[in-house]
Every structure is written in C-alpha cells, then in structure tokens.
Protein backbone atom coordinates (compact mmCIF):
# COMPACT_ATOMS: atom_id res chain seq x y z
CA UNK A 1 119.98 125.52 195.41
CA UNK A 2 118.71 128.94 195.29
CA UNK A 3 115.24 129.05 192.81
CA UNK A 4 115.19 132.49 190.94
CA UNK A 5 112.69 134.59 191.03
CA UNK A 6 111.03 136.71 188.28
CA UNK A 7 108.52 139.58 188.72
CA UNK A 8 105.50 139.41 186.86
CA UNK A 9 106.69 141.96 184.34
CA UNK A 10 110.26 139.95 183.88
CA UNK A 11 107.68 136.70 183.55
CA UNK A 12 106.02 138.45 180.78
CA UNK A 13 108.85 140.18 178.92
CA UNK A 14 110.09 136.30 178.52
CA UNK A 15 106.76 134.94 177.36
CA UNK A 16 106.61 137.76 175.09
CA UNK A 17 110.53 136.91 173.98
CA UNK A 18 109.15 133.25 173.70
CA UNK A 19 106.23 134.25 171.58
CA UNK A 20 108.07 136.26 169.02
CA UNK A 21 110.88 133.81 168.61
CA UNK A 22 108.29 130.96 167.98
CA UNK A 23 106.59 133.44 165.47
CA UNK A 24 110.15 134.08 164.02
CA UNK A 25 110.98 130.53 163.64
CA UNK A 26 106.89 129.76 162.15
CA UNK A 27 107.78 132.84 159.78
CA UNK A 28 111.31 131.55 158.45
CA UNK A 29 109.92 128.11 157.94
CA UNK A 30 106.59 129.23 156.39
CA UNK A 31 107.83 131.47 154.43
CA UNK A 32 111.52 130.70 153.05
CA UNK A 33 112.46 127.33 154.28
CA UNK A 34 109.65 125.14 152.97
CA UNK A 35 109.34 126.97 149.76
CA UNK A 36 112.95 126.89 149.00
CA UNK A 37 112.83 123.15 149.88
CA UNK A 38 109.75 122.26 147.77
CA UNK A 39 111.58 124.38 144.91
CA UNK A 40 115.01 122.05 145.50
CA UNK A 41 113.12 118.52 145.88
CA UNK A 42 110.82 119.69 142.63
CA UNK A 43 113.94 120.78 140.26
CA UNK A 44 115.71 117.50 141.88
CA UNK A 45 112.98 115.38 140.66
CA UNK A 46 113.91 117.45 137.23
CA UNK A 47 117.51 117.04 136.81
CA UNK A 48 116.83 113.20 137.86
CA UNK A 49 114.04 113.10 134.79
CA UNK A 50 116.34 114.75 132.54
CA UNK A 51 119.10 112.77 133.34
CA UNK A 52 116.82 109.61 133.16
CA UNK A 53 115.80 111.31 129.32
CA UNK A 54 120.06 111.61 128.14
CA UNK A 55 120.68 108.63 129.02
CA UNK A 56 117.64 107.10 127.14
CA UNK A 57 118.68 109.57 124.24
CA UNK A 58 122.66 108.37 124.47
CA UNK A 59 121.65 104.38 123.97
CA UNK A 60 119.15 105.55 120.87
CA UNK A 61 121.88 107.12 119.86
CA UNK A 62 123.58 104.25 120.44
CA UNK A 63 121.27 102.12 118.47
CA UNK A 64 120.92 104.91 115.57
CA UNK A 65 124.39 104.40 114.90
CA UNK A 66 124.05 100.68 114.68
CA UNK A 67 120.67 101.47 112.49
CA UNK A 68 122.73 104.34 110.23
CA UNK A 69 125.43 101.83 109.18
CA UNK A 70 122.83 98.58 108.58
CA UNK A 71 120.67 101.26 106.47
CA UNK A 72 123.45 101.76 104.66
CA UNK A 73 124.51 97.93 104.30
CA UNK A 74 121.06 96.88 103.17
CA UNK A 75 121.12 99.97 100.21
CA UNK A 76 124.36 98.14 99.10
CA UNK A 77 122.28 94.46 99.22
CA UNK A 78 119.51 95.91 97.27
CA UNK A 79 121.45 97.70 94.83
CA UNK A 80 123.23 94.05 93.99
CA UNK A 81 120.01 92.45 93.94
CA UNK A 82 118.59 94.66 91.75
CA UNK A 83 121.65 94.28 89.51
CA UNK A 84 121.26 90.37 90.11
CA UNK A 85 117.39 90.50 89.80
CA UNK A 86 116.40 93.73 87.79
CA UNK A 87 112.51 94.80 87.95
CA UNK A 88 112.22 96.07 84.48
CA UNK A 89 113.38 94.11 81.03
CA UNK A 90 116.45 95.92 80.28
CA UNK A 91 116.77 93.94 76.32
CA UNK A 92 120.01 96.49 75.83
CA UNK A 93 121.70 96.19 78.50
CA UNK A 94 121.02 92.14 78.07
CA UNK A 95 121.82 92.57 74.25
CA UNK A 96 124.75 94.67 75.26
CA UNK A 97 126.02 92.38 77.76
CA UNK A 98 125.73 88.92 75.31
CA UNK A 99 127.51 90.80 72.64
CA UNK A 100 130.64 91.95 74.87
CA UNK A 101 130.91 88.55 75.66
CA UNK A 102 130.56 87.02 72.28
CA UNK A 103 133.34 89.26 71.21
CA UNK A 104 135.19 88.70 74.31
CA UNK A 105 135.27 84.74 73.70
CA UNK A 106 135.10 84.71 69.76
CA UNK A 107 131.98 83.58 69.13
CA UNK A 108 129.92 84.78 66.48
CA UNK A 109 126.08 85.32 67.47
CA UNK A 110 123.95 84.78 64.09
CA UNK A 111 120.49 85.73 66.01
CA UNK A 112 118.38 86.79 69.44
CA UNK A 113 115.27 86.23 69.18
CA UNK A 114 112.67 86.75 72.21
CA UNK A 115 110.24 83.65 72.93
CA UNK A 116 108.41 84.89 75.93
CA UNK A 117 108.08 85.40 79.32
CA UNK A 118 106.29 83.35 82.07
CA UNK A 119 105.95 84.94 85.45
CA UNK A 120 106.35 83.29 88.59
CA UNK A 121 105.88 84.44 92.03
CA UNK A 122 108.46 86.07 92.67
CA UNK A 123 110.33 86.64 89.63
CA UNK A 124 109.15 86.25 85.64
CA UNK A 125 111.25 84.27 83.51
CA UNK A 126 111.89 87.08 79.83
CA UNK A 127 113.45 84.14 77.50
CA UNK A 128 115.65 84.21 74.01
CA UNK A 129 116.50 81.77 71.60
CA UNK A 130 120.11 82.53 70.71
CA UNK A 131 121.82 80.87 67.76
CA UNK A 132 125.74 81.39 67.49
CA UNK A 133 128.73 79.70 66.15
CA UNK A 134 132.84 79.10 67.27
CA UNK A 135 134.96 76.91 68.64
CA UNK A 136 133.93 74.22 70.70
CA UNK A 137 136.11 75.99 74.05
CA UNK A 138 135.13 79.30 72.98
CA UNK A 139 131.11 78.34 73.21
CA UNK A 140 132.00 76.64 76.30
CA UNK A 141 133.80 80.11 77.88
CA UNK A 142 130.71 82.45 76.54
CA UNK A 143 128.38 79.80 78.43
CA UNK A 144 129.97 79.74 81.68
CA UNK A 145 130.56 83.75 81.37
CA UNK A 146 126.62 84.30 80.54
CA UNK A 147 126.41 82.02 83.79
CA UNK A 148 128.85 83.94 85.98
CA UNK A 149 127.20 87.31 84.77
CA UNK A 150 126.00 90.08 87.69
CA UNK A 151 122.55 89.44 86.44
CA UNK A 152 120.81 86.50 86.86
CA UNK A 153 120.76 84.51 83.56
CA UNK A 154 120.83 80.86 82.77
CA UNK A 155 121.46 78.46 79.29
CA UNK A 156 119.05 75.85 78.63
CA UNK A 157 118.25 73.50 76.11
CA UNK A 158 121.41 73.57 74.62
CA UNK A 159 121.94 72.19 71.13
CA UNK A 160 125.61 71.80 69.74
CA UNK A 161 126.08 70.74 66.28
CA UNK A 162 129.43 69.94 65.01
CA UNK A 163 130.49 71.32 61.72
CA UNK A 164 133.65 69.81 60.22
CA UNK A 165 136.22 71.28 57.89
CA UNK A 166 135.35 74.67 58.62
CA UNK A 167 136.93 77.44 60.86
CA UNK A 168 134.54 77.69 63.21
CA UNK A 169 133.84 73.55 64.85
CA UNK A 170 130.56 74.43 66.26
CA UNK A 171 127.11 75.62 66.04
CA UNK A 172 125.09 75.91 68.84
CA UNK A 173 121.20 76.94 69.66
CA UNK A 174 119.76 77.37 73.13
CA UNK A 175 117.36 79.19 75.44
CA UNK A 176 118.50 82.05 77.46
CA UNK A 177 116.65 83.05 80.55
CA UNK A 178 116.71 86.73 82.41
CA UNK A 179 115.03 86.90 85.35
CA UNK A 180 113.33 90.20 86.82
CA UNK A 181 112.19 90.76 90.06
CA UNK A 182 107.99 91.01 90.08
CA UNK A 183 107.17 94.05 92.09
C-alpha cells in the first residue's frame, strides 16, 4: 500500500481544519447544546412537580367532595338535635306544642305550672307540673304524643284519679320534663 504524503503546508491546513472544527463543536456545545439541555431537564423537573401538585389537588378534590356532602349531613344532624335538644327554654313553643296536642286528643289542660330546673352535665332538666282532665284513652294518646314529640320531653310521676258519673273519666297530674342542651 502506497502511504500518502502531505507537504508541510497541506499538514497544517488540516491541523488548522482540525482545530477549528474542535472549536466549532466546543462552541455548539458550550454555547447552545448544554444550555438548551439544562433549560429542558430544569422545565422537565417542572412539568413533573406540577403534575405531582394536580394530582395531589385532584384527590383533595376528591376528598372535598366527600367533606362538602358530610358538612352538609352533619348541619342536617345538628339542626335535629337542636330540635330534639334545644339550648334555650323555648316555654311557647313548649306551651304551644302541649296545647295542640291537648286539643288534638281532647283533653282539657286546667294548669302549667313551672317547678324548676336542675342542670346536669350535659343537658338541664326545665320541669312543669301539668294538671288536665279527659278520657281515660284520650290521656293515654296526649301521653304517648308528648313522648313521641321532636323535642325531647318525658311524663313522670303520673297521678290518675278517676272521676265517675261525669263526662270526662279522668283527672290526671304529673311532671313534665324539657330538656335543653347546656352549652
């Protein structure tokens, strides 16, 4: 095989070639490759961080939803309880209530008289004596209404007296209790 042979000046025309294409290539990377790549890999690391961010923000969301509809649940609890176990006295709307019923069931109420109130932990105890009179069945259905009442209430110390030969067959006395919520 035949070697080739370059003159000095061809010898340094190629260095020089050699010289300006590895100063080309140092340029291209220096100045616009590695830049450009640094830029990508930085605004990759972004889009992955944002991405990471909506899909923490979609199961919130998620959650929120979940939250938005409980919220809502629980106002509808507390509005019954507080209809069950008021936190202020509310006489009318008791005095209200046990004369709808007494008209409701025929009973005649012939007084309501407060007797106190004892407080508990919780709760406090607002008691009336109530005397009325009717029919045996008809005392019996204003009782168990009072008992089946939204609000809280209970009928103790009942005392039925039987009165013959009249229109109405009973008379009866007991406690009432109303319970409110202590807050």
């Amino acid at each position: 095989m035949k070697q080739i042979q370059l003159t000095k000046e061809q010898m340094g025309q190629l260095a020089a070639g050699v010289l300006f294409g590895a100063m080309f290539i140092f340029i291209y990377l220096q100045y616009f490759w590695l830049p450009t790549a640094r830029a990508i890999a930085a605004n990759s690391e972004k889009v992955a961080a944002m991405e990471s961010d909506i899909a923490k923000a979609k199961k919130q969301k998620a959650k929120y939803k979940n939250l938005e509809a409980k919220l809502v649940s629980l106002n509808a609890e507390r509005e019954a309880a507080v209809k069950k176990l008021p936190s202020e006295r509310r006489i009318p709307d008791l005095i209200r209530t046990v004369t709808t019923l007494s008209r409701k069931y025929k009973v005649n109420i012939t007084a309501i008289t407060p007797t106190g109130q004892a407080r508990v932990e919780y709760f406090t105890k607002v008691t009336y004596s109530i005397s009325l009179k009717g029919n045996y069945h008809d005392v019996g259905r204003f009782l168990t209404a009072l008992g089946l009442e939204e609000r809280i209430m209970t009928s103790e110390n009942l005392v039925l007296t039987a009165t013959p030969g009249s229109e109405t067959s009973v008379t009866a006395q007991f406690t009432l209790a109303a319970y409110q919520y202590n807050s």
